[in-house]
PDB file of N, CA and C in Angstrom:
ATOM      1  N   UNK A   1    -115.342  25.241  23.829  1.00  0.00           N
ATOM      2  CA  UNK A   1    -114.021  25.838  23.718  1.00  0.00           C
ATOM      3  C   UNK A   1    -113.209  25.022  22.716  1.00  0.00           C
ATOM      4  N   UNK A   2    -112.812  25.517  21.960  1.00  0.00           N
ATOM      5  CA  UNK A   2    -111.908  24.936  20.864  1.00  0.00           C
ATOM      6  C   UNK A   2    -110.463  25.212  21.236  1.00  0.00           C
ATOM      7  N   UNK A   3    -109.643  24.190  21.130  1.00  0.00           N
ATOM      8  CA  UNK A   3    -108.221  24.252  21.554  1.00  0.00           C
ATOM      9  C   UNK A   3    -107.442  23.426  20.244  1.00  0.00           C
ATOM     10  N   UNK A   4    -106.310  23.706  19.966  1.00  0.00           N
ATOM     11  CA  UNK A   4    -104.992  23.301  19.222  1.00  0.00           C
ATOM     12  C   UNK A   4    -104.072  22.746  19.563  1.00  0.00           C
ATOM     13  N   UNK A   5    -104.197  21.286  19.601  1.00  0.00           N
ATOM     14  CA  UNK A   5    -102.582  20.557  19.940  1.00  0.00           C
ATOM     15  C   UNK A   5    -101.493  20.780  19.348  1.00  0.00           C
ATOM     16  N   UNK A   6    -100.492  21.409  19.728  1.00  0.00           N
ATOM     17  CA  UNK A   6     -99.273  21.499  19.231  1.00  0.00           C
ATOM     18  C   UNK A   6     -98.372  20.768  19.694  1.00  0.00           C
ATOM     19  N   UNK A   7     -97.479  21.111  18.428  1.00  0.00           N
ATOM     20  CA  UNK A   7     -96.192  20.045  18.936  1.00  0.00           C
ATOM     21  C   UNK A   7     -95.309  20.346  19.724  1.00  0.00           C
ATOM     22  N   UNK A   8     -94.701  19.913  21.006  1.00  0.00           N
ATOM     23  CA  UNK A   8     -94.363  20.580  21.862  1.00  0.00           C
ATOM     24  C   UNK A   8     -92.504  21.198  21.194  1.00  0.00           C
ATOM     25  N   UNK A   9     -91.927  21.853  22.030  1.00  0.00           N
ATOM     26  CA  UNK A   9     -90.896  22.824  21.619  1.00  0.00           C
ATOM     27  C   UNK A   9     -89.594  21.622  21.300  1.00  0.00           C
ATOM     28  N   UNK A  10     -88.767  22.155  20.621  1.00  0.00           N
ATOM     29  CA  UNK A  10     -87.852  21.019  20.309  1.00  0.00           C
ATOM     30  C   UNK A  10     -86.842  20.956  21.458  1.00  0.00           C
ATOM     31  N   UNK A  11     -86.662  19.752  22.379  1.00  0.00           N
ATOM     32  CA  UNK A  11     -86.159  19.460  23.915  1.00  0.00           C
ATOM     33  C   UNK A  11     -84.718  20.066  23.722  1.00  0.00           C
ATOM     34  N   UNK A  12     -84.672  20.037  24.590  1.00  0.00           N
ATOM     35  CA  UNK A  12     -83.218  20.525  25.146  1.00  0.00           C
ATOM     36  C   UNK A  12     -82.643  19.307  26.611  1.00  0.00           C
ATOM     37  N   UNK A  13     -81.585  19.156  26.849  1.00  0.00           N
ATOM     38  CA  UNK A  13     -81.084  18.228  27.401  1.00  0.00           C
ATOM     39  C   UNK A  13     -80.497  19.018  28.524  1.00  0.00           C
ATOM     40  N   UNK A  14     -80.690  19.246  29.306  1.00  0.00           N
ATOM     41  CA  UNK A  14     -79.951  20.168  30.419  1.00  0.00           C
ATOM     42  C   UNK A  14     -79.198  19.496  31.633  1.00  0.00           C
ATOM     43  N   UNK A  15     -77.958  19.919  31.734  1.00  0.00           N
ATOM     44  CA  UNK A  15     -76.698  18.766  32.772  1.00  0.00           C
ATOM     45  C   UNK A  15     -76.078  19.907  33.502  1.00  0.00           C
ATOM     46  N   UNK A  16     -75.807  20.194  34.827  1.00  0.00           N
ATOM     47  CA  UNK A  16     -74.569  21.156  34.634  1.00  0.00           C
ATOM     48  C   UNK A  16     -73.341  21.127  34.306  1.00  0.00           C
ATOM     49  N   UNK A  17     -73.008  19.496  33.967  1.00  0.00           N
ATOM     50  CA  UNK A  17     -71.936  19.614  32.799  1.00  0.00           C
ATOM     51  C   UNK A  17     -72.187  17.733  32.020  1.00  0.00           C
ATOM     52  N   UNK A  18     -71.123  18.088  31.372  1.00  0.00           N
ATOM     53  CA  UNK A  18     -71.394  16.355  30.510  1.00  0.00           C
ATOM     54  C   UNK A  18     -69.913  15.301  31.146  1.00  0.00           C
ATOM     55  N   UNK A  19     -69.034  15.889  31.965  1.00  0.00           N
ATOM     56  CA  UNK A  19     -67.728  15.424  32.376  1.00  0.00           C
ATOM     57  C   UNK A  19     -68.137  14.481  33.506  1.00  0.00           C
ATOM     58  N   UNK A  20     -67.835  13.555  33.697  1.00  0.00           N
ATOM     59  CA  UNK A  20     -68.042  12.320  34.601  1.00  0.00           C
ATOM     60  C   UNK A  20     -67.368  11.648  35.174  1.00  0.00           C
ATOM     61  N   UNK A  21     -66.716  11.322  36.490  1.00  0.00           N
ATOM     62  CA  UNK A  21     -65.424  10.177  36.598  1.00  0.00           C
ATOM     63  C   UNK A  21     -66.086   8.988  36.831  1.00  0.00           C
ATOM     64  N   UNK A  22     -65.058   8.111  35.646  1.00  0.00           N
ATOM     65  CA  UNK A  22     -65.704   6.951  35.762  1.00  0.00           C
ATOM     66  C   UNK A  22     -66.585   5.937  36.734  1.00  0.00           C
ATOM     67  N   UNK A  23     -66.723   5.522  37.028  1.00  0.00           N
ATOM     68  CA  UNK A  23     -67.208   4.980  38.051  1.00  0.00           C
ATOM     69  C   UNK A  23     -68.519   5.780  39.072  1.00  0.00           C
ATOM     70  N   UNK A  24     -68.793   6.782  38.349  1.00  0.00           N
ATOM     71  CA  UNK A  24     -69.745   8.095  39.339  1.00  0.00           C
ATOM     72  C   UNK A  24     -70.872   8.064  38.339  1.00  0.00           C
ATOM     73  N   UNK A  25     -72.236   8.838  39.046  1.00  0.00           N
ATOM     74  CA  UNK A  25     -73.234   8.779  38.671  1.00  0.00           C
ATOM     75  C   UNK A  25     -73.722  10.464  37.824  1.00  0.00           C
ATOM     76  N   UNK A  26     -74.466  10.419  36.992  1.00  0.00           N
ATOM     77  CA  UNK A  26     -74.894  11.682  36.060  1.00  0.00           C
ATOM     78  C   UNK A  26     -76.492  11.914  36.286  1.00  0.00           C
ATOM     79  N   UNK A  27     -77.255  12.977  36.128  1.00  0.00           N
ATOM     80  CA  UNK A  27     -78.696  12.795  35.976  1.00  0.00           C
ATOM     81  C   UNK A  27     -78.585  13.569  34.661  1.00  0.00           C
ATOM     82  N   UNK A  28     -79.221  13.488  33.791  1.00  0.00           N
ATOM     83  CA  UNK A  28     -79.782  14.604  32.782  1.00  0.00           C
ATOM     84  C   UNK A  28     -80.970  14.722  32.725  1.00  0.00           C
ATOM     85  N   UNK A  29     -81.640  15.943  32.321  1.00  0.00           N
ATOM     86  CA  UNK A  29     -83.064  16.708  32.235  1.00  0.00           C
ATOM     87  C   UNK A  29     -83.511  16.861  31.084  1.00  0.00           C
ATOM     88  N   UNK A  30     -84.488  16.117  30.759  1.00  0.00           N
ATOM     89  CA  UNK A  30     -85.211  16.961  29.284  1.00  0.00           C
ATOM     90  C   UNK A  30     -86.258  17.756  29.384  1.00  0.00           C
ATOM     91  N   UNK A  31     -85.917  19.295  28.781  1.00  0.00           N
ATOM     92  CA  UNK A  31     -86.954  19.729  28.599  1.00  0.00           C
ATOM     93  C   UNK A  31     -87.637  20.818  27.835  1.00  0.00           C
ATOM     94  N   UNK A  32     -88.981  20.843  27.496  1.00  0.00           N
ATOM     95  CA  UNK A  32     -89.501  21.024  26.795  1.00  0.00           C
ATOM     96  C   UNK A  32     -90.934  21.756  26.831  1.00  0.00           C
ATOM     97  N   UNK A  33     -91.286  22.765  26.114  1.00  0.00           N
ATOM     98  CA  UNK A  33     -92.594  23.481  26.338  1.00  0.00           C
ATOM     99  C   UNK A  33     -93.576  22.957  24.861  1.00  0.00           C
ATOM    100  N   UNK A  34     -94.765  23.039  26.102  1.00  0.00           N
ATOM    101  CA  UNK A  34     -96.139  22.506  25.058  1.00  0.00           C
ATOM    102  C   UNK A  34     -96.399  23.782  24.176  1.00  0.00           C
ATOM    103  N   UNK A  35     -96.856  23.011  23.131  1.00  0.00           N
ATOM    104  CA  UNK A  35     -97.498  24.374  22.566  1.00  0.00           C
ATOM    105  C   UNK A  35     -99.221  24.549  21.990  1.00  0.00           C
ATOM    106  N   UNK A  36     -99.841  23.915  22.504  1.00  0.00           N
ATOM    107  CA  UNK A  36    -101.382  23.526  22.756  1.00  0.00           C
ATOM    108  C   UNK A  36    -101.632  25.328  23.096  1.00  0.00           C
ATOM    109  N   UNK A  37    -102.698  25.373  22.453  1.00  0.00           N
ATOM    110  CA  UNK A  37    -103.437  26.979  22.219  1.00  0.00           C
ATOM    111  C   UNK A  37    -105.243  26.594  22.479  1.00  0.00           C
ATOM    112  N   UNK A  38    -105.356  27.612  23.484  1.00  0.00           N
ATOM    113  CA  UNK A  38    -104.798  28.526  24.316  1.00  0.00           C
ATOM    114  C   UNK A  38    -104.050  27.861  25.448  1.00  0.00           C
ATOM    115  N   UNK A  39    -103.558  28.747  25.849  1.00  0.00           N
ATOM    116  CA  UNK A  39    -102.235  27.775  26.972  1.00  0.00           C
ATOM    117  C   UNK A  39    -103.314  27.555  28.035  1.00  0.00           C
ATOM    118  N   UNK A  40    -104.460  28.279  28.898  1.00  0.00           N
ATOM    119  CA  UNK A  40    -105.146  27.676  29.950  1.00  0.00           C
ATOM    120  C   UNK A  40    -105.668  26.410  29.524  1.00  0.00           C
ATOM    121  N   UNK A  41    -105.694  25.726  28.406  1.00  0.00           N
ATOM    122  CA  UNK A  41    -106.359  24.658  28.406  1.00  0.00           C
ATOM    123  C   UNK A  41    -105.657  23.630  29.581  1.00  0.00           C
ATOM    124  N   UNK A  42    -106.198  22.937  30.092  1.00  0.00           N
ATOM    125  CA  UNK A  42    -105.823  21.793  30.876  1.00  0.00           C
ATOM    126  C   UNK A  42    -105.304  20.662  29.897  1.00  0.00           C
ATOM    127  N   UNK A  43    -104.586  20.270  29.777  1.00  0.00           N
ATOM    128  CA  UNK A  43    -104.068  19.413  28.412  1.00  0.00           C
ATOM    129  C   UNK A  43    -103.094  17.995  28.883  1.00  0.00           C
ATOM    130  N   UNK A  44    -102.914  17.172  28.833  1.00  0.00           N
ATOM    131  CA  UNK A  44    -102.488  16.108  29.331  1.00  0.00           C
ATOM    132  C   UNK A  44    -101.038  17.230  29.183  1.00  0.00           C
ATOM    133  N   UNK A  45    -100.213  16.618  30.539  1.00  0.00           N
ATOM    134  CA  UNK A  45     -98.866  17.194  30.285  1.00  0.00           C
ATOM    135  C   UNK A  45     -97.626  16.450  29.978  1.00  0.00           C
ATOM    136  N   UNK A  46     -96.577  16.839  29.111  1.00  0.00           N
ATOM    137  CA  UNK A  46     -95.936  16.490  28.779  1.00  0.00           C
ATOM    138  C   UNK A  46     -95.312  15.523  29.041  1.00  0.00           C
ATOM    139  N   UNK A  47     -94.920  14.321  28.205  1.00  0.00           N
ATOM    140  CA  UNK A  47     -94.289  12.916  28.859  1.00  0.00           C
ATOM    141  C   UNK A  47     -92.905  13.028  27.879  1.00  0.00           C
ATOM    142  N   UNK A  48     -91.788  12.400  28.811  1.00  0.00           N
ATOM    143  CA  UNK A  48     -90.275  12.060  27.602  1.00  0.00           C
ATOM    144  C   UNK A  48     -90.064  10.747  27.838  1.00  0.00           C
ATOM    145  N   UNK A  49     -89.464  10.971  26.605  1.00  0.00           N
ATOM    146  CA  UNK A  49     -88.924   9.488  26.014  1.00  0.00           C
ATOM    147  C   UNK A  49     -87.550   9.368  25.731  1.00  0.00           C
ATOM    148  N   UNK A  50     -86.618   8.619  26.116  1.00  0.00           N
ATOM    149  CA  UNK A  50     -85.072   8.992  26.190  1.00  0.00           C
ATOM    150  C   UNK A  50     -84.291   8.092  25.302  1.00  0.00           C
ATOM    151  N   UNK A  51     -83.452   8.110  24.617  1.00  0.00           N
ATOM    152  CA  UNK A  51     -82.758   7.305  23.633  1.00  0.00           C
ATOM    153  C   UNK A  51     -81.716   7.286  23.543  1.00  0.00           C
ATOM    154  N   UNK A  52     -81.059   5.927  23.890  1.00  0.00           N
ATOM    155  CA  UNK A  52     -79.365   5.819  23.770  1.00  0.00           C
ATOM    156  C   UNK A  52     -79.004   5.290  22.281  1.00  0.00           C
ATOM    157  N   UNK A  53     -77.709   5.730  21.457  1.00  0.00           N
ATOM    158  CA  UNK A  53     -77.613   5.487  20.347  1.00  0.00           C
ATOM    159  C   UNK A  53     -78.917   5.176  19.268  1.00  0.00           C
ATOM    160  N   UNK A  54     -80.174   6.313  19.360  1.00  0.00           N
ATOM    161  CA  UNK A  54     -81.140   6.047  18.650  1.00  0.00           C
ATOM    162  C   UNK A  54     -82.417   5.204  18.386  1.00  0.00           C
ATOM    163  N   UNK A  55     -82.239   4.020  19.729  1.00  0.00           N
ATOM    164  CA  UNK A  55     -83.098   3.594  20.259  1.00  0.00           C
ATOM    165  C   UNK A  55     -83.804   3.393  21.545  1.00  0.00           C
ATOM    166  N   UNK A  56     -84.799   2.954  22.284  1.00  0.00           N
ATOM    167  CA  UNK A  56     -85.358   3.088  23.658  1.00  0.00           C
ATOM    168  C   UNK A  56     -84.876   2.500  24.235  1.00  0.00           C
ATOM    169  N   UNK A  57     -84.508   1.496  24.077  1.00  0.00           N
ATOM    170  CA  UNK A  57     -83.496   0.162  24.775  1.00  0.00           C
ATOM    171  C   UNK A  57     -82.484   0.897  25.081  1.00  0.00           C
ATOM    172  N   UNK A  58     -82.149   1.018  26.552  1.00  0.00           N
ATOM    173  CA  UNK A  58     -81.319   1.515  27.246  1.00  0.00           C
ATOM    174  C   UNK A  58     -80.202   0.238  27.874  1.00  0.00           C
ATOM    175  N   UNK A  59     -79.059   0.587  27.884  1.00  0.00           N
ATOM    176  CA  UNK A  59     -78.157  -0.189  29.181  1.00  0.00           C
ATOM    177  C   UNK A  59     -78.491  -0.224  30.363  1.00  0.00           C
ATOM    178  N   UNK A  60     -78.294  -1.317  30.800  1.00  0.00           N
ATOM    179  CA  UNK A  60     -78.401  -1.588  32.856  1.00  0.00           C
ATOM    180  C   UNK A  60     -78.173  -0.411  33.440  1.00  0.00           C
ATOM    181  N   UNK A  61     -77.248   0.237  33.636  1.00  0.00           N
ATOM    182  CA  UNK A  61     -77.129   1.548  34.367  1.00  0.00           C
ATOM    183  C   UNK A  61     -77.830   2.661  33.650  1.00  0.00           C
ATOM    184  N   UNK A  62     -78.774   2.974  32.716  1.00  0.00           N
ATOM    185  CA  UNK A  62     -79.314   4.186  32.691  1.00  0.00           C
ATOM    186  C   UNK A  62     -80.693   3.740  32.933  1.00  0.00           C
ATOM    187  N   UNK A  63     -81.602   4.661  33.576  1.00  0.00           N
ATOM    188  CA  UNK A  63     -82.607   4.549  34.659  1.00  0.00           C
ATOM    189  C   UNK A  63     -83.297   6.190  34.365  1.00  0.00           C
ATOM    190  N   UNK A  64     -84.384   5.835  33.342  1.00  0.00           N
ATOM    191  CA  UNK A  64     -85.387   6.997  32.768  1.00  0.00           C
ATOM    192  C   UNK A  64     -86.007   6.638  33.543  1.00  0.00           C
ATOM    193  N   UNK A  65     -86.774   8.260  34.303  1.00  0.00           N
ATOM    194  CA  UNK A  65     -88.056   8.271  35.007  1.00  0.00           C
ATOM    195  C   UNK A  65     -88.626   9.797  34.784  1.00  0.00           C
ATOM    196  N   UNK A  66     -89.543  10.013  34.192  1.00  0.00           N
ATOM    197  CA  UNK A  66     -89.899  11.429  33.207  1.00  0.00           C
ATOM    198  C   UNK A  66     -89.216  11.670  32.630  1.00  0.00           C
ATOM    199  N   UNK A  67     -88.953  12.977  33.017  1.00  0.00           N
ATOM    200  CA  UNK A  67     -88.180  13.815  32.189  1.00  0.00           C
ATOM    201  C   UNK A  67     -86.349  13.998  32.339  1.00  0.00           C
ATOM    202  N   UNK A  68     -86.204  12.751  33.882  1.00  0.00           N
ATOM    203  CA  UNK A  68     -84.397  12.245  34.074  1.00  0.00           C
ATOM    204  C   UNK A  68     -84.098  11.340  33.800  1.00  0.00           C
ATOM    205  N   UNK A  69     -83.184  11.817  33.102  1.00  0.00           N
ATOM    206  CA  UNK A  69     -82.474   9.782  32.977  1.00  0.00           C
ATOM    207  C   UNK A  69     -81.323   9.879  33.962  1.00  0.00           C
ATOM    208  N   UNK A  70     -80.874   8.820  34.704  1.00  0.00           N
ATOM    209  CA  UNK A  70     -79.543   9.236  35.625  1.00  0.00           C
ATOM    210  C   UNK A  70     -78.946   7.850  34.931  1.00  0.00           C
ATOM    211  N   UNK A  71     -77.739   8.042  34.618  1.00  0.00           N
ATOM    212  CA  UNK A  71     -76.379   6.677  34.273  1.00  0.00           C
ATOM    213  C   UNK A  71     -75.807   6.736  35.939  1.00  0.00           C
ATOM    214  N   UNK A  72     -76.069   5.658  36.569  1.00  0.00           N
ATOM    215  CA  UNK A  72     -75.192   4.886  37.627  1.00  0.00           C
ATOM    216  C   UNK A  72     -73.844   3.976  36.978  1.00  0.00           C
ATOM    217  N   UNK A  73     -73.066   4.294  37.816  1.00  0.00           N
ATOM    218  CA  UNK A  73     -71.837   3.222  37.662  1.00  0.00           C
ATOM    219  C   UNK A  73     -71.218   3.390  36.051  1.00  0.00           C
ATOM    220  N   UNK A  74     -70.855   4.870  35.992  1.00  0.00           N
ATOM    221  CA  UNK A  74     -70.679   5.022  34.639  1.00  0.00           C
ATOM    222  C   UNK A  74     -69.326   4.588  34.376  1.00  0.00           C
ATOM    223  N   UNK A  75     -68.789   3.781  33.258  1.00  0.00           N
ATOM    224  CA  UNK A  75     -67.844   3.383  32.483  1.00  0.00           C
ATOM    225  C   UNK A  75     -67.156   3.954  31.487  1.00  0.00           C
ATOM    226  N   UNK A  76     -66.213   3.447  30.771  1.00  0.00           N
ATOM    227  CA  UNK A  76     -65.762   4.224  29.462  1.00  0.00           C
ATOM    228  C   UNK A  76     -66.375   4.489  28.471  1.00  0.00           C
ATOM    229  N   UNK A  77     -67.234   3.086  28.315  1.00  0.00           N
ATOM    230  CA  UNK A  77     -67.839   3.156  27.244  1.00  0.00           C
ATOM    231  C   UNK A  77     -69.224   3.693  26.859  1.00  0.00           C
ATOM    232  N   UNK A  78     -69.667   4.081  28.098  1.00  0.00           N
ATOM    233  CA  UNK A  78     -70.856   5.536  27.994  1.00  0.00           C
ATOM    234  C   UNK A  78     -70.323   6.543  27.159  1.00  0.00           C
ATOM    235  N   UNK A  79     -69.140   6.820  26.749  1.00  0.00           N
ATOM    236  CA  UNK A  79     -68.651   7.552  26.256  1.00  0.00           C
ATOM    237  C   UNK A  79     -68.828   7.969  24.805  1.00  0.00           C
ATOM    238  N   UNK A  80     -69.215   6.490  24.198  1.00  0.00           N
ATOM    239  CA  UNK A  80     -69.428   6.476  23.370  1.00  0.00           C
ATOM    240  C   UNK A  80     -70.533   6.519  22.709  1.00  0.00           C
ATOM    241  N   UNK A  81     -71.833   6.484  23.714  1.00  0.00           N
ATOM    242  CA  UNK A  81     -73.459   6.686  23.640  1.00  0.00           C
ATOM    243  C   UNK A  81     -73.726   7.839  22.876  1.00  0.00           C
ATOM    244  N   UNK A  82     -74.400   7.731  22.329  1.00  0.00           N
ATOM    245  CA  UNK A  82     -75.271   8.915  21.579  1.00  0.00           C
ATOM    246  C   UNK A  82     -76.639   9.234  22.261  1.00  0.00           C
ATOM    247  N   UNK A  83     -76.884  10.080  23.285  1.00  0.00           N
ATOM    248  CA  UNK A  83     -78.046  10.826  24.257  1.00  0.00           C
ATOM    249  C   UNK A  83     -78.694  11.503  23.692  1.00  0.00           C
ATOM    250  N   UNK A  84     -80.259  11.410  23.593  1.00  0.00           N
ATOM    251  CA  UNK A  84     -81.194  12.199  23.168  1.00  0.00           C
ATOM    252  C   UNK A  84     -82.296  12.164  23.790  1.00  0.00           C
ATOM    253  N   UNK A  85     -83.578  12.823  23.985  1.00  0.00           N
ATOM    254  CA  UNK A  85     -84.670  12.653  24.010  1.00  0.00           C
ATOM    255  C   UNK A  85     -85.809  13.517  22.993  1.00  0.00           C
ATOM    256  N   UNK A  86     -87.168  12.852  23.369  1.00  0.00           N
ATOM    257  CA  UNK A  86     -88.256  13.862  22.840  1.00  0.00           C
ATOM    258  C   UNK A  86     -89.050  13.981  23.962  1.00  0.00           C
ATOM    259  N   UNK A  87     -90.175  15.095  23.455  1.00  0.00           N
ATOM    260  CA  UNK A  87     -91.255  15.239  24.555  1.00  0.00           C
ATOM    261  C   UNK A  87     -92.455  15.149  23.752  1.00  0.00           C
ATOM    262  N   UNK A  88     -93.646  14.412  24.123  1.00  0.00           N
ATOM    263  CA  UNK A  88     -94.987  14.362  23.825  1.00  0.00           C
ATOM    264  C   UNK A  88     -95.994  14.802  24.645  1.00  0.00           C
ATOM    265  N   UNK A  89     -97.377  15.235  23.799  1.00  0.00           N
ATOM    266  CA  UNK A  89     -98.071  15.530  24.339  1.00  0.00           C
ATOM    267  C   UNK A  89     -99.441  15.235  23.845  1.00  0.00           C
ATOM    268  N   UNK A  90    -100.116  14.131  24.695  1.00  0.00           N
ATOM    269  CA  UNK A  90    -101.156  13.171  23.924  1.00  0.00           C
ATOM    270  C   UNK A  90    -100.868  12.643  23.033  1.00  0.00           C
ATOM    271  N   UNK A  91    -100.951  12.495  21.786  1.00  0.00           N
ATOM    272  CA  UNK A  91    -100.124  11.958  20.858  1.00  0.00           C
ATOM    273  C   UNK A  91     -99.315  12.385  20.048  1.00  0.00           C
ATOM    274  N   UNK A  92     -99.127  14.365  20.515  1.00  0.00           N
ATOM    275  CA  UNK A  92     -98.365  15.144  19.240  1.00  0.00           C
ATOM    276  C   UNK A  92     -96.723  14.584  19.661  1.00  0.00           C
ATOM    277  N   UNK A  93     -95.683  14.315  19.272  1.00  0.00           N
ATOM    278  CA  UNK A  93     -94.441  14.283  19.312  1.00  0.00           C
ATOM    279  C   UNK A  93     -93.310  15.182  18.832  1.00  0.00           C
ATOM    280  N   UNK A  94     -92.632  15.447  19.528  1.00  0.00           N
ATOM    281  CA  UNK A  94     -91.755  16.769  19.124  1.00  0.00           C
ATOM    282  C   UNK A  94     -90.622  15.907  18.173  1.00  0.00           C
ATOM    283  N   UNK A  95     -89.744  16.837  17.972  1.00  0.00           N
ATOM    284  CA  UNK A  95     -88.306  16.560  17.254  1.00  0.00           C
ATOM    285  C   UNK A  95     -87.701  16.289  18.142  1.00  0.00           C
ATOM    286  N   UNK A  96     -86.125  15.433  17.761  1.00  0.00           N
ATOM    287  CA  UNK A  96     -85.259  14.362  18.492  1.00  0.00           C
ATOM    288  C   UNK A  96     -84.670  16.287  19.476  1.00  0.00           C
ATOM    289  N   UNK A  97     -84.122  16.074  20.684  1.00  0.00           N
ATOM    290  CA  UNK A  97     -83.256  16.855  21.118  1.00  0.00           C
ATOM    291  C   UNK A  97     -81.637  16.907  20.193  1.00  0.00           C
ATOM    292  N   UNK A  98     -81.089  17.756  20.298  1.00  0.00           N
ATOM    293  CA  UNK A  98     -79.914  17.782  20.006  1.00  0.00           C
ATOM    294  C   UNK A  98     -79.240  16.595  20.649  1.00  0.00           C
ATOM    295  N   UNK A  99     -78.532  15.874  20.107  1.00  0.00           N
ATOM    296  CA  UNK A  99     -77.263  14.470  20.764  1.00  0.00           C
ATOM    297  C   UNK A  99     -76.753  15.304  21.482  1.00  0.00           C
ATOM    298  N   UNK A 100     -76.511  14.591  22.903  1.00  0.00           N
ATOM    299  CA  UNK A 100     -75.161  15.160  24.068  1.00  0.00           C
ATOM    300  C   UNK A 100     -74.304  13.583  23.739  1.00  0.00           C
ATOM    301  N   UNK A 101     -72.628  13.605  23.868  1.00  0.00           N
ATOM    302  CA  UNK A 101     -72.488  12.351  24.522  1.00  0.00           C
ATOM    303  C   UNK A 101     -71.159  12.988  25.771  1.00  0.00           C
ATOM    304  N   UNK A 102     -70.972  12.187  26.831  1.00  0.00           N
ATOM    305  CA  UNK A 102     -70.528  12.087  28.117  1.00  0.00           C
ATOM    306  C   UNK A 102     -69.021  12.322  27.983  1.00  0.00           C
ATOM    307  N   UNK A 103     -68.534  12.815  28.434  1.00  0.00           N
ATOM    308  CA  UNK A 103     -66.764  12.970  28.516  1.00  0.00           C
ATOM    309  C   UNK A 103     -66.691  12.408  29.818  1.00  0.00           C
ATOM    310  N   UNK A 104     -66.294  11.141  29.686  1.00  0.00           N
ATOM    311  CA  UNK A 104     -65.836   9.921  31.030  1.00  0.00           C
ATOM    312  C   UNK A 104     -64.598  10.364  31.288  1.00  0.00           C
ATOM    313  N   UNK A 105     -64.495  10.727  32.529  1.00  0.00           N
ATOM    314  CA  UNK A 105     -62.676  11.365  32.891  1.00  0.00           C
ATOM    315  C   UNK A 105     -62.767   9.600  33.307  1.00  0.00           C
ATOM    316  N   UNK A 106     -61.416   9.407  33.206  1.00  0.00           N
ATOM    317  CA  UNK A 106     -60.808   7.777  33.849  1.00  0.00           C
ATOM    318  C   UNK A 106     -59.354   8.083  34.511  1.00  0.00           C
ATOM    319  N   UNK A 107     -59.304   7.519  35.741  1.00  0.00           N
ATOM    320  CA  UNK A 107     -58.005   7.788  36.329  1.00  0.00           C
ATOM    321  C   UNK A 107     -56.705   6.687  35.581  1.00  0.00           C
ATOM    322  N   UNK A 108     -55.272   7.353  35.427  1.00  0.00           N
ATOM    323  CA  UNK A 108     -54.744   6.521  35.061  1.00  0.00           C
ATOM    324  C   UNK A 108     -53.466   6.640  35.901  1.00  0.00           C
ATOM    325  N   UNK A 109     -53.231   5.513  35.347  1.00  0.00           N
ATOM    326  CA  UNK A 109     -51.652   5.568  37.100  1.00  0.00           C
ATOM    327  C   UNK A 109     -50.700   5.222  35.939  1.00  0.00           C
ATOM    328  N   UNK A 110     -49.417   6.082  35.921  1.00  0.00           N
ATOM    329  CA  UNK A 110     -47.873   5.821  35.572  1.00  0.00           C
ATOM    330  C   UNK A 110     -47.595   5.410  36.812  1.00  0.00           C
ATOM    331  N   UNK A 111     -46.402   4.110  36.456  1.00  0.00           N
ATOM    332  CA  UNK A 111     -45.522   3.843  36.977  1.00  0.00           C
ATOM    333  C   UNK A 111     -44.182   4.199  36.632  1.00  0.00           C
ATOM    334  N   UNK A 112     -43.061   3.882  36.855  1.00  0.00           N
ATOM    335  CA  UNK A 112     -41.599   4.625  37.027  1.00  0.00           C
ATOM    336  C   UNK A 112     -41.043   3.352  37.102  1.00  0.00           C
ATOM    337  N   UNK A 113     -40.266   2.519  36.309  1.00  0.00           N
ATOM    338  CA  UNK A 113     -39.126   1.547  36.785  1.00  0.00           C
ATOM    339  C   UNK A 113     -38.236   2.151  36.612  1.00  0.00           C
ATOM    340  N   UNK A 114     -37.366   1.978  37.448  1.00  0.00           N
ATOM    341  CA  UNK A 114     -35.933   2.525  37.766  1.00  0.00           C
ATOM    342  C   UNK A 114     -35.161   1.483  37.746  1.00  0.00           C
ATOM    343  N   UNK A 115     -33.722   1.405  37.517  1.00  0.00           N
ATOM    344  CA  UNK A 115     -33.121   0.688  36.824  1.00  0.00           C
ATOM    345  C   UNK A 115     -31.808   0.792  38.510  1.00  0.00           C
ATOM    346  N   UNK A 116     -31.338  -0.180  38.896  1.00  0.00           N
ATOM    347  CA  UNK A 116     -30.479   0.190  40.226  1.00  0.00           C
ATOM    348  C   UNK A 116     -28.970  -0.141  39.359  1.00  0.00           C
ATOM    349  N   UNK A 117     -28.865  -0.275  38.310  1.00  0.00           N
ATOM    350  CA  UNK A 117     -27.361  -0.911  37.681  1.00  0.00           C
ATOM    351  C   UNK A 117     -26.448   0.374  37.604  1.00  0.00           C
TER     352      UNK A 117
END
């Protein structure tokens, strides 16, 4: 049987949203279809690889395991991350996903001085 590794589909990042309050936790999903011909082949299945600002080296709070990455104890400055992944398959590698980055809601408190003169 002759089969065709393809490169799998270009990922998609799936959240039901990207809005976060600070201090709270996110999961995101990558995902992605093989494209190995004929599709019954049994074919190693798809593995991701997740990238903050363009490299694998992640921060302490983000925690890849397949195809989720979850940010614990998210901050302001997640905000400023650039989120991507790819998906592989044996050794074919897809294209980067589209960048998501995080809209960190942060609570802020006004105060009121009042003046008694």
């Amino acid at each position: 049987l002759l089969f065709v590794p393809g490169k799998p589909s270009k990922p998609q990042i799936i959240s039901s949203t990207t809005e976060v309050a600070q201090g709270r936790w996110i999961t995101l999903t990558c995902e992605s279809i093989p494209n190995t011909k004929p599709y019954y082949v049994d074919f190693p299945q798809l593995t991701y690889t997740w990238y903050v600002n363009g490299t694998v080296k992640k921060p302490n709070n983000y925690q890849a395991s397949g195809e989720s990455l979850t940010i614990t104890s998210v901050t302001r400055s997640d905000s400023y991350n650039r989120i991507s992944c790819r998906a592989t398959q044996n050794t074919t590698v897809s294209e980067f996903s589209d960048i998501i980055k995080l809209n960190v809601l942060c609570e802020y408190f006004i105060i009121h001085f009042y003046s008694l003169m």
